[in-house]
PDB file of N, CA and C in Angstrom:
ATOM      1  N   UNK A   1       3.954  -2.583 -12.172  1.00  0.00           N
ATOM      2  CA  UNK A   1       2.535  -2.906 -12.124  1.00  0.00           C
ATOM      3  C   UNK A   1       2.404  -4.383 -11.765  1.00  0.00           C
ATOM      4  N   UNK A   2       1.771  -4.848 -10.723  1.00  0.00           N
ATOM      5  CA  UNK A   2       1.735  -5.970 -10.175  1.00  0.00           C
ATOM      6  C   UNK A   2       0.388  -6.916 -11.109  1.00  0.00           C
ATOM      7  N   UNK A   3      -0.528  -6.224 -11.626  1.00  0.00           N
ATOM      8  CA  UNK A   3      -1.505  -6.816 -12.641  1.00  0.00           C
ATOM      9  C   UNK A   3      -1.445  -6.494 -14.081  1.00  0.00           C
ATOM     10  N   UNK A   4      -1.425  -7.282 -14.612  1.00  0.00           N
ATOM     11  CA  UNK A   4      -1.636  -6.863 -16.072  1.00  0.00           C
ATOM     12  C   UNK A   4      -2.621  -7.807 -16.781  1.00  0.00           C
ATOM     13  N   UNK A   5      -3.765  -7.684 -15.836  1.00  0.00           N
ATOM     14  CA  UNK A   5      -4.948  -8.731 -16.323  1.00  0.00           C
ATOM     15  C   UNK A   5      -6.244  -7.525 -16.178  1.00  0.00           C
ATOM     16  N   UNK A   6      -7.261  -8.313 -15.912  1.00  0.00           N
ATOM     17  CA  UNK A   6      -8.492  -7.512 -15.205  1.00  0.00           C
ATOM     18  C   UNK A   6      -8.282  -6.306 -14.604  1.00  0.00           C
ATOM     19  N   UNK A   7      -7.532  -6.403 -13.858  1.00  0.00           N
ATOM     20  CA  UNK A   7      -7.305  -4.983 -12.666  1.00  0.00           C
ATOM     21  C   UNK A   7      -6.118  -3.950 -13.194  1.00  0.00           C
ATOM     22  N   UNK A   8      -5.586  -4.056 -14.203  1.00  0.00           N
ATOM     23  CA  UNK A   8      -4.198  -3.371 -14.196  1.00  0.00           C
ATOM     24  C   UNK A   8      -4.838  -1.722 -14.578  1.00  0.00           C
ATOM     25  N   UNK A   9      -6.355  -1.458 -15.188  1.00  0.00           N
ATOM     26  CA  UNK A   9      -6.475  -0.219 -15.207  1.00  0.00           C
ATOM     27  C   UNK A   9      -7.283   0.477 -14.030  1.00  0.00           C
ATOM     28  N   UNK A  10      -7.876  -0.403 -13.124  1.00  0.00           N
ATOM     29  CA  UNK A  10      -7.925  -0.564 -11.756  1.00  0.00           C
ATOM     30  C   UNK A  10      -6.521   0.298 -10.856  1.00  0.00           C
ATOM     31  N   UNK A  11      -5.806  -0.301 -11.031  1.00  0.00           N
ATOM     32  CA  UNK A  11      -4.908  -0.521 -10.467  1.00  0.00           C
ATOM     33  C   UNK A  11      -3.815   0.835 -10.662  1.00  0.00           C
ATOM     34  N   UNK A  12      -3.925   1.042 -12.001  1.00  0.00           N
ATOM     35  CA  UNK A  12      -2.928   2.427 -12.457  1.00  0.00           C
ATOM     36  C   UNK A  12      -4.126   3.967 -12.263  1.00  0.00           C
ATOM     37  N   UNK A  13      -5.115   3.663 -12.019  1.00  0.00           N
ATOM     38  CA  UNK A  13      -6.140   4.457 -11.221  1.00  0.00           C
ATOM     39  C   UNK A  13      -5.366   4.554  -9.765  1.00  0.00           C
ATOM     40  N   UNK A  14      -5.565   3.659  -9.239  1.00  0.00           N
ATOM     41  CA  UNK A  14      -5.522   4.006  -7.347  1.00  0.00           C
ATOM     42  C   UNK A  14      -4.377   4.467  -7.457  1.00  0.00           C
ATOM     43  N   UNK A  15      -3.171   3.840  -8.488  1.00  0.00           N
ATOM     44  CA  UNK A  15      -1.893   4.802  -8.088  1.00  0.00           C
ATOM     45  C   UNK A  15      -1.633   6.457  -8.404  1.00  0.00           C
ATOM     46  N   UNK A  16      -2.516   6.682  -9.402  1.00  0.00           N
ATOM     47  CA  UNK A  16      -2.516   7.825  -9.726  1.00  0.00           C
ATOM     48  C   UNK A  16      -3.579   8.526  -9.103  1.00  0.00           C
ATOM     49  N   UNK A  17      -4.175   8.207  -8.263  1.00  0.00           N
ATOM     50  CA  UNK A  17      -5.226   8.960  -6.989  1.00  0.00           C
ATOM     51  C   UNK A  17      -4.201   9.222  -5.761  1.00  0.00           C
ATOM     52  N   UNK A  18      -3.332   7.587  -5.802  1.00  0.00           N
ATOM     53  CA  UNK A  18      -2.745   7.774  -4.220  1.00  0.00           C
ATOM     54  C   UNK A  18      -3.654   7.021  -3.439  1.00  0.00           C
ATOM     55  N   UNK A  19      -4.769   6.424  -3.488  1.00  0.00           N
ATOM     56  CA  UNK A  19      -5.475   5.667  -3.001  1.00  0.00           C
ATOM     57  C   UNK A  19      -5.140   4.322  -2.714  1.00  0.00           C
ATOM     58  N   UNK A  20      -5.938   3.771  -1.558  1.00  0.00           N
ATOM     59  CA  UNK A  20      -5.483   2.252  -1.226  1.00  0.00           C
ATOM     60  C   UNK A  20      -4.144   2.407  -0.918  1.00  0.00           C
ATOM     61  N   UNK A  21      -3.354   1.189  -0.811  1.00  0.00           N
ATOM     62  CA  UNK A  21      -2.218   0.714  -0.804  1.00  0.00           C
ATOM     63  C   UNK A  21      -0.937   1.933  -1.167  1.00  0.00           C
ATOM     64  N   UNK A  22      -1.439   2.602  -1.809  1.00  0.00           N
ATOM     65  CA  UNK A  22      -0.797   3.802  -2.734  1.00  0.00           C
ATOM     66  C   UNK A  22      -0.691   5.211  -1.736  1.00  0.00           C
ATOM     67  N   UNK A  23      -1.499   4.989  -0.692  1.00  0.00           N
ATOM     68  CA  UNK A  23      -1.747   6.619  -0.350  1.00  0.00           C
ATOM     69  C   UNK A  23      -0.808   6.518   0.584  1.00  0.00           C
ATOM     70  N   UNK A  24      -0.284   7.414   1.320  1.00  0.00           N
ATOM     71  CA  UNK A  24       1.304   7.580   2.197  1.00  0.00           C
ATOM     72  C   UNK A  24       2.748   6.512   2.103  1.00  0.00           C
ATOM     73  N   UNK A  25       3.208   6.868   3.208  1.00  0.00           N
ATOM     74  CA  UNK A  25       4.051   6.152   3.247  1.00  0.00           C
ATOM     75  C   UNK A  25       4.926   4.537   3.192  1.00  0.00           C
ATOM     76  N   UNK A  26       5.986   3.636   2.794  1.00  0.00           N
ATOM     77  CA  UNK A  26       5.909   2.458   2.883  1.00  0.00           C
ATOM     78  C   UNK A  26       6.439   2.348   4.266  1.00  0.00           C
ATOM     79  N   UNK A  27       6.288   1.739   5.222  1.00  0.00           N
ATOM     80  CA  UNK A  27       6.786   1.045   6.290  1.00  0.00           C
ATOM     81  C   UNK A  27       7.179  -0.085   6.634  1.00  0.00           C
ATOM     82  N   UNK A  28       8.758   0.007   6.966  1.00  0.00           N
ATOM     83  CA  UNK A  28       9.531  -1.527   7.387  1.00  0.00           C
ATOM     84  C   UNK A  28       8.149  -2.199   7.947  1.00  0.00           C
ATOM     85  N   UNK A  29       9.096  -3.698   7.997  1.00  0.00           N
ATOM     86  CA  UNK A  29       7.779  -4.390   8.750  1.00  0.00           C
ATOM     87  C   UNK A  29       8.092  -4.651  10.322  1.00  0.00           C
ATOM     88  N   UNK A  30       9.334  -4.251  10.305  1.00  0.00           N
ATOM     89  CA  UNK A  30      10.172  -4.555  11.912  1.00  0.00           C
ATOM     90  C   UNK A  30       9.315  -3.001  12.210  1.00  0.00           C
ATOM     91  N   UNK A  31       9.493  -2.468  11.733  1.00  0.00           N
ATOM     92  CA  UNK A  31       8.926  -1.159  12.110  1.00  0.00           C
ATOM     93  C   UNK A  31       7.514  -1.418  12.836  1.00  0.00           C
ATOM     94  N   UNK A  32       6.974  -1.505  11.803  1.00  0.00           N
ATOM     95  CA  UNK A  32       5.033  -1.583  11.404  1.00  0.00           C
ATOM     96  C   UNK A  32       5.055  -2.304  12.641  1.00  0.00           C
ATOM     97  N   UNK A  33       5.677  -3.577  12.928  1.00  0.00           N
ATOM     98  CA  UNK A  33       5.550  -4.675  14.589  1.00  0.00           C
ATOM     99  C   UNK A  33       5.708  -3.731  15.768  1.00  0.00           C
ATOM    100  N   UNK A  34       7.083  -3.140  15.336  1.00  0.00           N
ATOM    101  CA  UNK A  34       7.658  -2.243  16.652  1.00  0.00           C
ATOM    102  C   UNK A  34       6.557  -1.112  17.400  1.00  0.00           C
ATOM    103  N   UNK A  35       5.919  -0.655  16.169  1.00  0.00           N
ATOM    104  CA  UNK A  35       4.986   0.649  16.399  1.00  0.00           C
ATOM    105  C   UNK A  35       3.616  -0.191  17.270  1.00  0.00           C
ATOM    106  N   UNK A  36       2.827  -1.411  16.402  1.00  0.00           N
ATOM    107  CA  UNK A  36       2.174  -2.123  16.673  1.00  0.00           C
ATOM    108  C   UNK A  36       2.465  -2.462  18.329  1.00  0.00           C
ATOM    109  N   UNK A  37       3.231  -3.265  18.369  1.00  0.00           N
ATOM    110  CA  UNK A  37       3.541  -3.425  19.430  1.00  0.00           C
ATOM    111  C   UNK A  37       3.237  -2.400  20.961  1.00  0.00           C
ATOM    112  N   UNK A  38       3.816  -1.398  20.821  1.00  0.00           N
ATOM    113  CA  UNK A  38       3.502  -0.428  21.603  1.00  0.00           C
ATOM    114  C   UNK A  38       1.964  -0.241  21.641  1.00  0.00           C
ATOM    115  N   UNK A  39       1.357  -0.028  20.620  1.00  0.00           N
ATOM    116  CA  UNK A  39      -0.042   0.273  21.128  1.00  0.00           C
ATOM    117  C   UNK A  39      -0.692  -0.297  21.930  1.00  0.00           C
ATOM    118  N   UNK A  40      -0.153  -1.645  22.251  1.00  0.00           N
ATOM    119  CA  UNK A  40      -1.045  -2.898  22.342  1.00  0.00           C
ATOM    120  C   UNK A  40      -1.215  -2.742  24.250  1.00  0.00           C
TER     121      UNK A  40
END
């Protein structure tokens, strides 16, 4: 859990929805550029 202030029941919400930041997959960031890249 990255908060354990204000937001941490915020926060253990979206993960347990899957929402935000939470919903699919993580992606390299060489990746995320590589893919990026192409669209462009």
């Amino acid at each position: 859990m990255y908060s354990k202030g204000a937001y941490s029941r915020a926060q253990s919400e979206a993960k347990n929805r899957k929402a935000g930041i939470w919903q699919g997959t993580f992606v390299e960031p060489w990746e995320w550029r590589k893919l990026r890249k192409g669209a462009m």
